[in-house]
C-alpha atoms as a PDB file:
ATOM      1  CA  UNK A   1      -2.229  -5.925  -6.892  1.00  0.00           C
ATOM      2  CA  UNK A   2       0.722  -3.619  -6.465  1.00  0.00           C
ATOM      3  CA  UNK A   3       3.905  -4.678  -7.499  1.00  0.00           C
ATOM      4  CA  UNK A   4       6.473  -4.471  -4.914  1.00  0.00           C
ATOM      5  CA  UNK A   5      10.320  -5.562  -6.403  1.00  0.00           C
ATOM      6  CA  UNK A   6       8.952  -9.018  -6.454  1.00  0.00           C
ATOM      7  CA  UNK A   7      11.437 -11.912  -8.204  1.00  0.00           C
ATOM      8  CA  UNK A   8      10.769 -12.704 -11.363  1.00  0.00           C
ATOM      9  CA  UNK A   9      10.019 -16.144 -11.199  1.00  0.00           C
ATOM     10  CA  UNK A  10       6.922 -14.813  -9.788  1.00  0.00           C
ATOM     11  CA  UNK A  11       5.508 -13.909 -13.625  1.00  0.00           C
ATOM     12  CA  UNK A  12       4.181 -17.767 -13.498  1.00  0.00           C
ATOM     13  CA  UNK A  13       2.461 -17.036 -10.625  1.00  0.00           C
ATOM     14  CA  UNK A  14       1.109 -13.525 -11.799  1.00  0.00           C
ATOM     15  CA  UNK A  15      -0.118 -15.565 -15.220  1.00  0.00           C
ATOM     16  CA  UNK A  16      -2.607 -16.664 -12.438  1.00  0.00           C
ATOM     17  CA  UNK A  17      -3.826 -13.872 -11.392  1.00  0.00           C
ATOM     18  CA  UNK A  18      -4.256 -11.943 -15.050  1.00  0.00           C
ATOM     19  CA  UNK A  19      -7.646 -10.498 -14.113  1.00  0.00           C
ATOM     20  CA  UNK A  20      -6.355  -8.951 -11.327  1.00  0.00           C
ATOM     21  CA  UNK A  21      -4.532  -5.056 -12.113  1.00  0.00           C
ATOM     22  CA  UNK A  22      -0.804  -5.096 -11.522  1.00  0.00           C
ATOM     23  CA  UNK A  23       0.601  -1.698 -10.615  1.00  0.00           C
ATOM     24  CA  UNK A  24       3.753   0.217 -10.154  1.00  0.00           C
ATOM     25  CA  UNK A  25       3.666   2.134  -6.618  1.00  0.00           C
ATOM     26  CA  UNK A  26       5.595   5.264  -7.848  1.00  0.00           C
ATOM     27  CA  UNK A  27       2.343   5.546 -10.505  1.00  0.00           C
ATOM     28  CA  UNK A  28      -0.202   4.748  -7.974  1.00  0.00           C
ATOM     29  CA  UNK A  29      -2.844   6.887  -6.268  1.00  0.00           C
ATOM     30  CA  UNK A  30      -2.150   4.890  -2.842  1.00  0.00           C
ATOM     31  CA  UNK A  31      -1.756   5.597   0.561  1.00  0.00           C
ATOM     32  CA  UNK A  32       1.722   3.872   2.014  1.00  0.00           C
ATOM     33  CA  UNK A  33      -0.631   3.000   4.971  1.00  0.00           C
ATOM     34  CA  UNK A  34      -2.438   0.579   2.510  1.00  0.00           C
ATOM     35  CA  UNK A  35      -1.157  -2.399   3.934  1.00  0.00           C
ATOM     36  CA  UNK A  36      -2.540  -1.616   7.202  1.00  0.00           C
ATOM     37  CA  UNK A  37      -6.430  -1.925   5.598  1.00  0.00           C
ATOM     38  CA  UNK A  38      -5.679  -4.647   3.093  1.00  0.00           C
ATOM     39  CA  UNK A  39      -8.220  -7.218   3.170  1.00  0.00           C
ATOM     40  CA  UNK A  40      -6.985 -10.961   2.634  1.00  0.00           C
ATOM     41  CA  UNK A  41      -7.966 -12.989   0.252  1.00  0.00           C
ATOM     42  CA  UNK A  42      -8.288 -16.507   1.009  1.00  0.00           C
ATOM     43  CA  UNK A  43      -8.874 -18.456  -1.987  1.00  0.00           C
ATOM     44  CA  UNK A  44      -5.333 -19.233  -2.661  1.00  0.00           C
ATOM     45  CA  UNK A  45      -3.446 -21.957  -0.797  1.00  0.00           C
ATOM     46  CA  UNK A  46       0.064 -20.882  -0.961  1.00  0.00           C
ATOM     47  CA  UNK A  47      -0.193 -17.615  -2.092  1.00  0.00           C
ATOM     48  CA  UNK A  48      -0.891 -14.512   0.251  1.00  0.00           C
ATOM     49  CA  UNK A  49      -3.388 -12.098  -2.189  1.00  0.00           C
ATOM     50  CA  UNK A  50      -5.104  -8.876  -0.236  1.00  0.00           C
ATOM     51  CA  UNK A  51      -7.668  -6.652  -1.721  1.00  0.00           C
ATOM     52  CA  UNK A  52      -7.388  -2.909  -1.256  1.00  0.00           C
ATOM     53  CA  UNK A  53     -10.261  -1.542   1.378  1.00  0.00           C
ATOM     54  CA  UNK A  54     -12.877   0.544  -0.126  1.00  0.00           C
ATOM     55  CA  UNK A  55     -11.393   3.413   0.871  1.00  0.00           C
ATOM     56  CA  UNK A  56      -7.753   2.988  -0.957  1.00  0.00           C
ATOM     57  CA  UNK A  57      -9.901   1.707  -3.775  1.00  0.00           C
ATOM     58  CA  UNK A  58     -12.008   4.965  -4.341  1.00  0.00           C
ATOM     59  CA  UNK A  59      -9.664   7.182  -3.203  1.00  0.00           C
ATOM     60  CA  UNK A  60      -7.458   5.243  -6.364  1.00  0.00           C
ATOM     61  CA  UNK A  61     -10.181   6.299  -8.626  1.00  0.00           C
ATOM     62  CA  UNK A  62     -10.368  10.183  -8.014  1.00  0.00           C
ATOM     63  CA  UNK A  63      -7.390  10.507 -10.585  1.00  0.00           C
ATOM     64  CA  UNK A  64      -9.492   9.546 -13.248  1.00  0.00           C
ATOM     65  CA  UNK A  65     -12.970  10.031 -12.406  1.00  0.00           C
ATOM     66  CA  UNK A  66     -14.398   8.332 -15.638  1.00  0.00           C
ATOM     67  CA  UNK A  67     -17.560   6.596 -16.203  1.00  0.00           C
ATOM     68  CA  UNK A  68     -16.590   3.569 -14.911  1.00  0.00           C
ATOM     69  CA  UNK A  69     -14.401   4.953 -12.132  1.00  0.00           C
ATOM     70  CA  UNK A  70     -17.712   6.987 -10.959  1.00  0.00           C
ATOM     71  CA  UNK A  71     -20.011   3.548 -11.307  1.00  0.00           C
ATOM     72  CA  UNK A  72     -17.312   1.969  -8.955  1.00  0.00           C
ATOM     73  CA  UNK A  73     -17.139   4.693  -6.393  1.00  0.00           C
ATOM     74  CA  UNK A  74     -21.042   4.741  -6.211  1.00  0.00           C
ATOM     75  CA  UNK A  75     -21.050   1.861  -5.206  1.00  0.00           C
ATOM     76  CA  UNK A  76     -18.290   1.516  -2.587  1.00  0.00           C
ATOM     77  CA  UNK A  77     -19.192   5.218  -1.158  1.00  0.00           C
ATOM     78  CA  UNK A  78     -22.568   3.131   0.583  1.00  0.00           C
ATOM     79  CA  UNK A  79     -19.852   1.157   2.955  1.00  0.00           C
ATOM     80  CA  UNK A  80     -16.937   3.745   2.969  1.00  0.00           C
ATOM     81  CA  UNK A  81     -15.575   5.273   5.650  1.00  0.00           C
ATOM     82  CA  UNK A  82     -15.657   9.128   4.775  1.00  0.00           C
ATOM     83  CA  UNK A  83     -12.957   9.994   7.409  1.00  0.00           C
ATOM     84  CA  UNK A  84     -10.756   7.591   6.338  1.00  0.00           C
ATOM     85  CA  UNK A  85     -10.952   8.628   2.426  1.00  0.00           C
ATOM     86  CA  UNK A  86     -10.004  12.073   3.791  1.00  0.00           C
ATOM     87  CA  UNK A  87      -7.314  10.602   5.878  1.00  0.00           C
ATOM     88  CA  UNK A  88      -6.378   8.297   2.761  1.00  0.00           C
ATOM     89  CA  UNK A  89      -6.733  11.135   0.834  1.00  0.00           C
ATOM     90  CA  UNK A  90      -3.997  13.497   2.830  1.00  0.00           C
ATOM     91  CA  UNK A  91      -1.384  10.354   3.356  1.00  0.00           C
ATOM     92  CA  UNK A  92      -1.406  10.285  -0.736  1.00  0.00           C
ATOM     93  CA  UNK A  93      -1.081  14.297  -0.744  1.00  0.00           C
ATOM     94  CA  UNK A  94       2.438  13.555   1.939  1.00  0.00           C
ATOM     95  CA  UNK A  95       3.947  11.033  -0.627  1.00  0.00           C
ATOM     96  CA  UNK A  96       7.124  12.221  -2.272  1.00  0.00           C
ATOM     97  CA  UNK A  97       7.641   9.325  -4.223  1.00  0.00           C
ATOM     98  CA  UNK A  98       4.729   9.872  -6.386  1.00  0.00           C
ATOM     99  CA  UNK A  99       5.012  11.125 -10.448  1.00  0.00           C
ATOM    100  CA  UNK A 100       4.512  14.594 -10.162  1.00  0.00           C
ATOM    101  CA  UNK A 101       2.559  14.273 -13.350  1.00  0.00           C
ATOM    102  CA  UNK A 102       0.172  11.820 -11.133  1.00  0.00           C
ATOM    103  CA  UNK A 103      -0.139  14.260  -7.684  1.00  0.00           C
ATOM    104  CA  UNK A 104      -0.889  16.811 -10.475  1.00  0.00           C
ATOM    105  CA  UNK A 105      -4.172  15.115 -11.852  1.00  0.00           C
ATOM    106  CA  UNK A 106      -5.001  13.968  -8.517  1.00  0.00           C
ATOM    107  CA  UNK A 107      -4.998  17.637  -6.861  1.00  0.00           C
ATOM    108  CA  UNK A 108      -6.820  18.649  -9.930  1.00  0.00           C
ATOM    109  CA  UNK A 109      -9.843  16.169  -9.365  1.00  0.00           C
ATOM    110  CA  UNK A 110     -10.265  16.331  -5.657  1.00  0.00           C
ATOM    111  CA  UNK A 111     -12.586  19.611  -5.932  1.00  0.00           C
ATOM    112  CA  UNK A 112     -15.169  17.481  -8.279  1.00  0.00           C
ATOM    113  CA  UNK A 113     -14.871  14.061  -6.222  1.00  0.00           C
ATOM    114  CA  UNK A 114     -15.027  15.885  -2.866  1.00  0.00           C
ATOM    115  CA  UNK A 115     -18.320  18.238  -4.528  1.00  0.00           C
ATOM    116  CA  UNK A 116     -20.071  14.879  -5.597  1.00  0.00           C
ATOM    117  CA  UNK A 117     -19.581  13.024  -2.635  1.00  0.00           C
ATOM    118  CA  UNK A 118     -19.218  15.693   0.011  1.00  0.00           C
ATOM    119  CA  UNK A 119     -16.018  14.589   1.518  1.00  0.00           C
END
């Protein structure tokens, strides 16, 4: 989940959800488009939850590229779009709200992502 200014009252709500990741934006390797390929999750009543598409998802990963970041994007590559992750990929390269720190690793772990999984 990404956080997004919500209220705090919320944090009972977000006790709920403690398996799920809860991210700051200005940290995150995401597209601003995200929204647009959010996937809803419908097992909540009153409560509107998405799930990041494959592609947001893996292109999230490249920053880190560890073990279990690789494991993940095995998997997900099989149903990915690879024009999209590119796309993805370029609308994350645009954002000027991102930690410079973060566009930093990012840039410098395309060239190994992109060689594995020819992108």
């Amino acid at each position: 989940m990404v956080r997004l200014n919500y209220p705090s009252k919320l944090g009972r709500v977000f006790v709920q959800l403690r398996d799920f990741d809860m991210l700051e934006y200005e940290s995150t390797i995401i597209s601003p488009k995200y929204k647009e390929r959010a996937i809803k999750l419908n097992k909540f009543r009153y409560l509107n939850v998405y799930l990041l598409s494959p592609e947001d998802i893996i292109v999230s990963k490249i920053i880190r590229l560890e073990q279990k970041d690789i494991e993940d994007i095995d998997e997900l590559i099989e149903i990915a779009d690879k024009e999209l992750i590119n796309q993805i990929i370029d609308e994350v390269l645009l954002r000027d709200d991102l930690y410079e720190s973060k566009k930093n690793q990012f840039i410098k772990r395309l060239p190994q992502f992109k060689e594995r999984y020819y992108v």
